[in-house]
Protein backbone atom coordinates (compact mmCIF):
# COMPACT_ATOMS: atom_id res chain seq x y z
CA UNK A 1 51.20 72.27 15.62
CA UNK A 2 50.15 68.52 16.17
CA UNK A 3 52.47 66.21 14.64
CA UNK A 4 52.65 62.24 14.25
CA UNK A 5 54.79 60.37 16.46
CA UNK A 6 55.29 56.67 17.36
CA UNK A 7 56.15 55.47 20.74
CA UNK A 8 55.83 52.30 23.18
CA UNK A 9 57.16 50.57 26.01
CA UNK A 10 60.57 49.84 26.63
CA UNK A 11 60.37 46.00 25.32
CA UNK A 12 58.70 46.89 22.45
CA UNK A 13 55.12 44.52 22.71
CA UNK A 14 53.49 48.21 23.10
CA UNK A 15 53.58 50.32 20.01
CA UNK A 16 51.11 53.22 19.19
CA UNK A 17 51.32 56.26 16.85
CA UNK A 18 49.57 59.30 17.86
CA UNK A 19 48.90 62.89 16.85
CA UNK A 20 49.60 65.66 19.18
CA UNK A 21 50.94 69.35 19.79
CA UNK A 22 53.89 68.93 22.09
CA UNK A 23 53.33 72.77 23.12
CA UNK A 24 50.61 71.75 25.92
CA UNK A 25 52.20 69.45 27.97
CA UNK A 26 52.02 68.48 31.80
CA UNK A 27 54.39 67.49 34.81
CA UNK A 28 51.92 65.99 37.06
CA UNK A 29 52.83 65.44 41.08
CA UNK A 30 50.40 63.34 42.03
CA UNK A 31 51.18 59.97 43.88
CA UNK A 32 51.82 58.00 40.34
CA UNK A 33 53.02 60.87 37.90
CA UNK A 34 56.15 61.95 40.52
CA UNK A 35 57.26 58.82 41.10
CA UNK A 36 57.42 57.76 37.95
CA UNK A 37 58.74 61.00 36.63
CA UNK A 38 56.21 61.32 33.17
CA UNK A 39 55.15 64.24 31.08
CA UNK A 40 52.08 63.88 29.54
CA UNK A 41 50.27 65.17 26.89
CA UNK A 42 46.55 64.95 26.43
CA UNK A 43 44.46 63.72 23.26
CA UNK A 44 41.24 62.65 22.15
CA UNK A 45 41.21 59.29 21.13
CA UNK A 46 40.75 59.11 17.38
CA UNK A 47 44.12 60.62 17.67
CA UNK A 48 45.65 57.66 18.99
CA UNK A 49 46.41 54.36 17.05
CA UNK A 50 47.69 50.94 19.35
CA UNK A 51 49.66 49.17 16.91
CA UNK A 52 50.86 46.18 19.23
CA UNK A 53 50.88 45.19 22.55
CA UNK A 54 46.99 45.28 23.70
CA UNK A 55 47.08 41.84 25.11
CA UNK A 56 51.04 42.88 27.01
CA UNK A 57 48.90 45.93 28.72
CA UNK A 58 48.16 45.88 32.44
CA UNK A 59 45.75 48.34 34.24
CA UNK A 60 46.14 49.80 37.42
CA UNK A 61 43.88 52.80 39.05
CA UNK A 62 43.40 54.30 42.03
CA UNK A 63 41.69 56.88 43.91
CA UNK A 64 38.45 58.22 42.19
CA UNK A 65 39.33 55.39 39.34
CA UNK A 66 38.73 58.01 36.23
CA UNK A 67 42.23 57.15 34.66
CA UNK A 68 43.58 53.40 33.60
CA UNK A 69 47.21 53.55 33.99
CA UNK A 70 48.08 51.30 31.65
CA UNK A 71 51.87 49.50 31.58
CA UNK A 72 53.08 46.70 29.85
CA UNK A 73 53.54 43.59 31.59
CA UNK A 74 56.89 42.86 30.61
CA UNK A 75 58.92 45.52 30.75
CA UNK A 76 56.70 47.96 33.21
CA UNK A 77 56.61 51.08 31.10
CA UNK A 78 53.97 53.04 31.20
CA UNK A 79 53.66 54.67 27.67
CA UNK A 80 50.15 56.00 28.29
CA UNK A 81 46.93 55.97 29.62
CA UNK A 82 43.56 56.42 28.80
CA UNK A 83 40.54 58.35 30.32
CA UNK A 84 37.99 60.97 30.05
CA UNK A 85 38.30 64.68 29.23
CA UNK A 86 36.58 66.98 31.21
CA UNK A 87 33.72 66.98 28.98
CA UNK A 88 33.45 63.64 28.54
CA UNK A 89 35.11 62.68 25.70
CA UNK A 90 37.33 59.91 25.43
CA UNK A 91 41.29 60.77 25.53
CA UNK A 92 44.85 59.31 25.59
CA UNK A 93 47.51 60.78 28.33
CA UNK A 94 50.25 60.01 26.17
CA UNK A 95 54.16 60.00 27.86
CA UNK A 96 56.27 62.32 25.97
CA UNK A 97 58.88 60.42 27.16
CA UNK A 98 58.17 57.34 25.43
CA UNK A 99 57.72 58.87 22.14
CA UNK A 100 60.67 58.08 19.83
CA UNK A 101 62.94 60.84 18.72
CA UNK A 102 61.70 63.43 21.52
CA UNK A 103 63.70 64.98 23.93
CA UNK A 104 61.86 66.50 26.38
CA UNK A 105 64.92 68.38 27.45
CA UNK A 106 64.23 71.01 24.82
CA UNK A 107 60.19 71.49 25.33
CA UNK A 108 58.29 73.63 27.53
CA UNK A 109 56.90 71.41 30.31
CA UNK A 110 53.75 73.26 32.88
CA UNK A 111 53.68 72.12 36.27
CA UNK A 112 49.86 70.86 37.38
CA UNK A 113 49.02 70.28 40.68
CA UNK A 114 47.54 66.60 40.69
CA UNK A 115 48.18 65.89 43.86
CA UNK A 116 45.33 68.42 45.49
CA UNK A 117 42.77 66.83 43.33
């Protein structure tokens, strides 16, 4: 059941609130995802609400380029990024652990296999 939850970087200049289920989320291994240990969760965009920060965010991609790995220049954090679904629609990979009052400890995490895309 998708829920509201508010979450940023660790200095605080990014601040969003977002919808979302925390039943579907992913533990990427790709290059990026295992090194900097996020789970992510997946919405469209109208789900997703930047509150603060836009001019503290940095963007960084690589490979094919389809995702903007965005981090605040400050601190570092990267709270989430922002891309395409499958279909073309535009969506918000959303840390789960940068949303506030979540521990990720008690959820159900599914492994995805990022690295042989």
């Amino acid at each position: 059941m998708a829920e509201t939850y508010k979450g940023g970087c660790h200095c605080g200049k990014v601040r969003y609130e977002v919808k979302l289920d925390l039943n579907e989320l992913i533990s990427c291994n790709c290059s990026i995802c295992a090194k900097t240990a996020s789970i992510l969760a997946f919405v469209p965009a109208q789900e997703f609400k930047l509150l603060s920060g836009e001019d503290a965010l940095t963007d960084y991609q690589f490979g094919k380029k389809h995702v903007h790995h965005l981090f605040c220049s400050t601190c570092g954090i990267r709270s989430f990024g922002s891309g395409e679904m499958p279909d073309g629609r535009a969506m918000r990979a959303i840390n789960v652990r940068c949303l506030e009052g979540v521990n990720v400890d008690t959820l159900k995490i599914t492994p995805f296999d990022g690295k042989s895309l």
